[in-house]
Protein backbone atom coordinates (compact mmCIF):
# COMPACT_ATOMS: atom_id res chain seq x y z
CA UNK A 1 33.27 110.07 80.21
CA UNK A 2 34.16 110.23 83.96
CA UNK A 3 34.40 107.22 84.44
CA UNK A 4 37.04 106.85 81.18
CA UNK A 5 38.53 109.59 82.58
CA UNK A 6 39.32 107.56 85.75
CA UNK A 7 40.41 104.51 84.14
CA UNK A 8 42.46 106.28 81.97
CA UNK A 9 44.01 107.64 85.15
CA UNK A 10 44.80 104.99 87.16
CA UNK A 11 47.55 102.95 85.45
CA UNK A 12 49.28 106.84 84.91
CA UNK A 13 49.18 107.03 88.37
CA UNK A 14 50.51 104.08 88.58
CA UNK A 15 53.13 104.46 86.23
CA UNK A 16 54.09 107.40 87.52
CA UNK A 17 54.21 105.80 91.75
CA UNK A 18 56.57 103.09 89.75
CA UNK A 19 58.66 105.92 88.35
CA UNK A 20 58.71 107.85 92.03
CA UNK A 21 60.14 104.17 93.29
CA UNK A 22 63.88 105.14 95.22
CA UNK A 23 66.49 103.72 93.46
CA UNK A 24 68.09 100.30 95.60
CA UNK A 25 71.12 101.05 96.90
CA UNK A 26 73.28 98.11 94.59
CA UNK A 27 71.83 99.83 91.21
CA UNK A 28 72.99 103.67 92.29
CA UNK A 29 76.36 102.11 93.32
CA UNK A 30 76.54 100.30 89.78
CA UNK A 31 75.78 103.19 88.18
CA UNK A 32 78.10 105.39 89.86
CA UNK A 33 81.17 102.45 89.15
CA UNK A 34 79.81 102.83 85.31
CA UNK A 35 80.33 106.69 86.25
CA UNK A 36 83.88 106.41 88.01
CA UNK A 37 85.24 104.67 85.24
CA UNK A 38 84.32 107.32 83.01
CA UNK A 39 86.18 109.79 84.99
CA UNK A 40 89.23 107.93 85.15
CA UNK A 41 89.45 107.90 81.57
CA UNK A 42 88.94 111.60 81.23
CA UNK A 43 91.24 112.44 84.15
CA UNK A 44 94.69 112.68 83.72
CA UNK A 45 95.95 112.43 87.06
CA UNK A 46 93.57 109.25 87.46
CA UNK A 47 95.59 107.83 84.50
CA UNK A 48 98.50 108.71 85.84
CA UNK A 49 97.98 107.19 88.97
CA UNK A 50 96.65 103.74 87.07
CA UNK A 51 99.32 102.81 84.77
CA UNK A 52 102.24 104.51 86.83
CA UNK A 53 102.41 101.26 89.01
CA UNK A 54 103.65 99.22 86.18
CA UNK A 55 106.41 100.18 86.91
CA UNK A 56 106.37 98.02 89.72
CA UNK A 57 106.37 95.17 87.71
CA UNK A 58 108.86 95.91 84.98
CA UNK A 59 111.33 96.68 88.56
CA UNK A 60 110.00 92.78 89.38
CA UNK A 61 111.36 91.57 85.66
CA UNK A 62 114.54 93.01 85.63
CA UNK A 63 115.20 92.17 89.36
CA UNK A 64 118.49 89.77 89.81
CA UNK A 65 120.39 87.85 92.37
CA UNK A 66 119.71 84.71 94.74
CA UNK A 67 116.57 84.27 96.11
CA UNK A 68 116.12 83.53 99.83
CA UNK A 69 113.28 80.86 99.00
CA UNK A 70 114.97 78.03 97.77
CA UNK A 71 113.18 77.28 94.13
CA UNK A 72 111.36 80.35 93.69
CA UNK A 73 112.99 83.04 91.30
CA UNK A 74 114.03 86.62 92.96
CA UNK A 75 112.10 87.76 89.55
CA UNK A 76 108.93 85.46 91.21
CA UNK A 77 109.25 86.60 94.89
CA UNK A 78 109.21 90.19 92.96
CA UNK A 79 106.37 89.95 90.51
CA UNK A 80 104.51 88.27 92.88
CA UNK A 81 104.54 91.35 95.26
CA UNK A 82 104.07 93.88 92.86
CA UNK A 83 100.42 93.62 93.22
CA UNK A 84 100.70 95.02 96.95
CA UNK A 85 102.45 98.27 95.57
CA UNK A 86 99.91 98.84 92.84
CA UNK A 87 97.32 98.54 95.29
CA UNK A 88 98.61 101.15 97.68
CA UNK A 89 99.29 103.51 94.93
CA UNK A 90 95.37 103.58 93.24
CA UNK A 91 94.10 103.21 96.82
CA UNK A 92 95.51 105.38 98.61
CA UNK A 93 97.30 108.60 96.23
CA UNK A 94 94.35 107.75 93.75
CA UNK A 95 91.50 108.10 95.66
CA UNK A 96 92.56 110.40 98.62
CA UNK A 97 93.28 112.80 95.16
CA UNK A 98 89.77 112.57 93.94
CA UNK A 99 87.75 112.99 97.17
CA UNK A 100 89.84 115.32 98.02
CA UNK A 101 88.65 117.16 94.34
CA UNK A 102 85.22 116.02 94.89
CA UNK A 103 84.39 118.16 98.51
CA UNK A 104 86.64 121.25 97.08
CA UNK A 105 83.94 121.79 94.21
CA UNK A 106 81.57 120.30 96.86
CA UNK A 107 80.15 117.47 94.34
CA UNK A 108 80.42 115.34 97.80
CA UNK A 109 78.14 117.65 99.67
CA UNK A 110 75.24 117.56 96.69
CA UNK A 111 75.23 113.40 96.61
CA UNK A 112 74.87 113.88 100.94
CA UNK A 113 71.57 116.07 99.86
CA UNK A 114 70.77 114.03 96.96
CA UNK A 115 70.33 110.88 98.97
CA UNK A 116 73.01 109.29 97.89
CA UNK A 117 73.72 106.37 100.77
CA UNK A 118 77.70 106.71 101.41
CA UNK A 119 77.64 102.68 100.93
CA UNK A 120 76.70 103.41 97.32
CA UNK A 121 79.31 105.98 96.62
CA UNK A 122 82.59 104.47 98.56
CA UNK A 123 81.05 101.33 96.99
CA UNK A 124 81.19 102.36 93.50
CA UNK A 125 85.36 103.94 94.16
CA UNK A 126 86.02 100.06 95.51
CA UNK A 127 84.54 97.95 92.93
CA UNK A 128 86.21 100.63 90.20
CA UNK A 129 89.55 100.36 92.18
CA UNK A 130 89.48 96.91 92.44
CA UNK A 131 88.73 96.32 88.74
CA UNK A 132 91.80 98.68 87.41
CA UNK A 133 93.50 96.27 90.43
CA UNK A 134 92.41 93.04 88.76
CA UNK A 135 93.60 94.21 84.90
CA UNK A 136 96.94 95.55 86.47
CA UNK A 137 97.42 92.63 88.36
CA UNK A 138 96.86 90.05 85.46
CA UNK A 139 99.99 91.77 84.10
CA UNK A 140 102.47 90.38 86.26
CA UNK A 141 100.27 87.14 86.56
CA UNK A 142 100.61 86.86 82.54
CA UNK A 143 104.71 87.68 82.47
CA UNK A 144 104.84 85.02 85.18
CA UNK A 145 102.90 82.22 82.79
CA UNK A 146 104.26 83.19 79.65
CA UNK A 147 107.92 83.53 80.99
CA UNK A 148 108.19 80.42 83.16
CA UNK A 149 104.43 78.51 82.98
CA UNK A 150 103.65 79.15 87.00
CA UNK A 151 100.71 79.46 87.77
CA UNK A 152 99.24 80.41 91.40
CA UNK A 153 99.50 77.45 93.39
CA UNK A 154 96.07 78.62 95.92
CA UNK A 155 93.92 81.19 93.46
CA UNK A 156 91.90 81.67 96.02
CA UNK A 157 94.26 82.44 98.79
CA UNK A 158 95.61 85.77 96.15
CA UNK A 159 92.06 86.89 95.14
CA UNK A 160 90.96 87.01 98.70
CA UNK A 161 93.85 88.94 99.18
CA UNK A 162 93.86 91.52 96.27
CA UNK A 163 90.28 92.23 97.49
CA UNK A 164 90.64 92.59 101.14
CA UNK A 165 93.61 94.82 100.87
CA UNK A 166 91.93 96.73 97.95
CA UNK A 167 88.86 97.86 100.13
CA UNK A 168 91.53 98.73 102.88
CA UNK A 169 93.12 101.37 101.23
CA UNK A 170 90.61 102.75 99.18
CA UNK A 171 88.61 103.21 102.37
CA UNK A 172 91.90 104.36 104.24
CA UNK A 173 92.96 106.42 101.23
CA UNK A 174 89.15 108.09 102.01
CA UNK A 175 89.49 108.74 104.93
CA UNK A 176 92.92 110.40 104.63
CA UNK A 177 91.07 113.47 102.62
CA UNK A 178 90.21 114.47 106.27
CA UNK A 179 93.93 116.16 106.40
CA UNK A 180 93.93 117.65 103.33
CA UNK A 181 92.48 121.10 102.47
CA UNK A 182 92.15 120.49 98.52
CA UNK A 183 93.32 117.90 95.65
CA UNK A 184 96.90 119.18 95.92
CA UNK A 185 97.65 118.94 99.45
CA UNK A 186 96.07 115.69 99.10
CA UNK A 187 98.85 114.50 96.53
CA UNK A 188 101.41 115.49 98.81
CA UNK A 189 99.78 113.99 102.27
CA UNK A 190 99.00 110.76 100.42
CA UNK A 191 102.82 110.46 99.71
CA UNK A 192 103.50 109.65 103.42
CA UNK A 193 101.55 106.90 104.15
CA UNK A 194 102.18 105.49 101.30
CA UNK A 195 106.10 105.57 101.49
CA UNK A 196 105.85 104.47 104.91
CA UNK A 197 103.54 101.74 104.29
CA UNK A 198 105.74 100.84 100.82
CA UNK A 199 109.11 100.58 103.11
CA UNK A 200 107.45 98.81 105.68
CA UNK A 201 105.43 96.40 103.10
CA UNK A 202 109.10 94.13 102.59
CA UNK A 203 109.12 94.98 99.00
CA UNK A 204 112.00 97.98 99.52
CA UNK A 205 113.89 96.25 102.43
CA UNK A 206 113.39 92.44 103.01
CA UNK A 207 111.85 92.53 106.60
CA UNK A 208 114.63 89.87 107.77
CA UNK A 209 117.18 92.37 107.27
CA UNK A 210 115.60 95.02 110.16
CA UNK A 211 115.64 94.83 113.64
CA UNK A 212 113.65 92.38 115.44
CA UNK A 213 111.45 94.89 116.86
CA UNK A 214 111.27 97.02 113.90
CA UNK A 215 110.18 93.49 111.84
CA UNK A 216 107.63 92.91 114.38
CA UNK A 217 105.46 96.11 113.65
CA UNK A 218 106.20 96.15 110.19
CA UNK A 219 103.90 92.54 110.36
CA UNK A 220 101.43 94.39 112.39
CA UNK A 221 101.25 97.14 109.55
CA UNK A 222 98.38 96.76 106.65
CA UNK A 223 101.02 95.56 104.08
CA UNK A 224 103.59 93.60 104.64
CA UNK A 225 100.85 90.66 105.75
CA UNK A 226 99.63 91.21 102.23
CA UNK A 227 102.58 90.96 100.48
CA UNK A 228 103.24 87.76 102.63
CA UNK A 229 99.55 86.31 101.49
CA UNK A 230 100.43 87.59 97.73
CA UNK A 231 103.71 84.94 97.70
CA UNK A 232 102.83 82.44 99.64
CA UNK A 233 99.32 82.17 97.78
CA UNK A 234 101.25 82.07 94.65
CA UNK A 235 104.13 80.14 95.09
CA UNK A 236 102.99 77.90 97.69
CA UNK A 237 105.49 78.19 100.03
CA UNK A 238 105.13 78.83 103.63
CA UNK A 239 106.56 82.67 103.25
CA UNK A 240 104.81 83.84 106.54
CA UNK A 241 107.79 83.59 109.13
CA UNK A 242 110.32 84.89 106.44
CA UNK A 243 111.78 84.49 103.10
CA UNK A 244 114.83 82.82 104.56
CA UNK A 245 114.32 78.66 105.11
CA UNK A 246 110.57 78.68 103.44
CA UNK A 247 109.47 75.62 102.56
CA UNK A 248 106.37 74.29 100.51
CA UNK A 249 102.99 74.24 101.60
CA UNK A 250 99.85 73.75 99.79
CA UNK A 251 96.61 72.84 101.01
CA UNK A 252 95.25 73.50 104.77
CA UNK A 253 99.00 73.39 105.90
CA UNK A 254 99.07 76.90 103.87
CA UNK A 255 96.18 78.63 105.24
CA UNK A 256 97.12 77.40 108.63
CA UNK A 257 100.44 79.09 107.94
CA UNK A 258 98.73 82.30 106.47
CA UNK A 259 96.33 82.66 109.29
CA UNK A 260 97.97 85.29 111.51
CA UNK A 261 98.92 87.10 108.37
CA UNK A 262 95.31 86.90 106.92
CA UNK A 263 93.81 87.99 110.41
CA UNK A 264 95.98 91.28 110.21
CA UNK A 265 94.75 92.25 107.02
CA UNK A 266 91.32 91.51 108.12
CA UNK A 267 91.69 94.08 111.27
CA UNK A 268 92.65 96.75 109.25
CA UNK A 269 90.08 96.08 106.66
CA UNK A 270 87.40 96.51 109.97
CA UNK A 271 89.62 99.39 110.91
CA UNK A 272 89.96 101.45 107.59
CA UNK A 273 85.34 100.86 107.56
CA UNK A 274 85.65 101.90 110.85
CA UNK A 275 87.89 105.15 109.86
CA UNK A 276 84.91 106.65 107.77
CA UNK A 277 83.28 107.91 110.73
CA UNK A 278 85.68 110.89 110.86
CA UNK A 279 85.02 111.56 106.80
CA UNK A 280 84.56 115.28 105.66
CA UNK A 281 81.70 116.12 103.56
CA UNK A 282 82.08 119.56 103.35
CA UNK A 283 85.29 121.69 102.72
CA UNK A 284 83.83 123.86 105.11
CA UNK A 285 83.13 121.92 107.93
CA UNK A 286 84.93 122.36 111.15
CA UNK A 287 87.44 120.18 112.72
């Protein structure tokens, strides 16, 4: 009987040492991307913040005048852009709005004592990001092909982009939270940098028209190489020294062209990782 005893025991032992097994880091990330889109259905603000930059591309349809690139469409130069704006908007209002939310009723501070690895959670807020990026992008992408059949002339050169400068400013857009207090200082602190990085990004002001100085920084800045990438990728044309006198490029000749552009983005994508050192877990932590 003792000895059925024990044999009955093992394998429940067993089973119950496979149970006790810690969760890999990639499945409690995929589970909490199943989770985040879940809340940005249910949240209002969320949705708010997700179909609001649509608007950016119906502003890209009804946009008129001479282009600067000779055989690309103003309408082209503008739909092709309007990726960069939606991307600022969910990554940086969006998700400075929720973390923000998240330490006030101190949700962040349980998943910290959980055991939840911060990869896992600021990976499952970029992979949900960048998914709502992808649909919304596919927008102007389908007025583009339906309207005038073009189609991007280096895929690989815009998806490379979309995703670098998504994890950017959702990790930026974290690590703004530090400055607010709650969720609703958060909304109105998120508003700056993204105003300033919107007017600096060339799709307000072309960045020909500013001072030479003034164009000079606004390259250095995380979005005006993107939107650069974003046309250029699309319309193969060499867009990188300015709209003015672009020319086609396709191939290595439009990489080579993209590279100082590409290797901005790519610093502040190491800076913005970087820039979660100085996260807040805890409303009530100092400093």
């Amino acid at each position: 009987m003792t000895t059925q005893q024990t044999a009955t025991a093992a394998p429940t032992g067993t089973a119950g040492a496979r149970q006790r097994r810690p969760v890999s880091t990639l499945r409690q990330t995929l589970r909490l991307t199943r989770t985040e889109f879940t809340l940005i259905y249910r949240y209002r603000t969320a949705l708010f913040f997700v179909l609001f930059p649509l608007v950016f591309v119906f502003l890209g349809v009804v946009t008129q005048g001479e282009s600067p690139v000779p055989g690309v469409s103003n309408e082209t130069l503008a739909l092709t852009g309007s990726p960069a704006a939606i991307i600022m908007m969910i990554g940086i209002m969006h998700v400075s709005n929720t973390y923000a939310a998240r330490r006030e009723q101190l949700i962040l501070k349980r998943f910290r004592a959980s055991g939840v690895p911060p990869l896992a959670l600021f990976g499952a807020t970029t992979l949900s990001v960048l998914a709502v990026v992808v649909l919304l992008t596919a927008v102007p992408v389908g007025v583009l092909i339906g309207g005038s059949g073009e189609l991007p002339a280096d895929p690989v050169m815009v998806a490379l982009t979309v995703v670098l400068s998504t994890v950017t400013m959702v990790l930026l857009g974290a690590a703004s939270t530090r400055l607010a207090r709650n969720a609703e200082s958060a909304q109105m602190i998120s508003m700056l940098p993204f105003l300033a990085l919107y007017s600096s990004s060339g799709l307000m002001v072309p960045l020909e028209m500013m001072p030479g100085e003034l164009e000079t920084v606004c390259r250095l800045l995380p979005m005006a190489p993107v939107v650069d990438l974003l046309r250029g990728g699309y319309t193969g044309h060499d867009v990188f020294g300015g709209l003015a006198g672009a020319s086609p490029a396709t191939g290595l000749d439009l990489w080579a062209a993209a590279l100082p552009s590409l290797a901005v983005v790519l610093v502040w994508t190491a800076l913005s990782v970087l820039a979660l050192r100085y996260f807040r877990w805890d409303p009530r932590q100092p400093g």
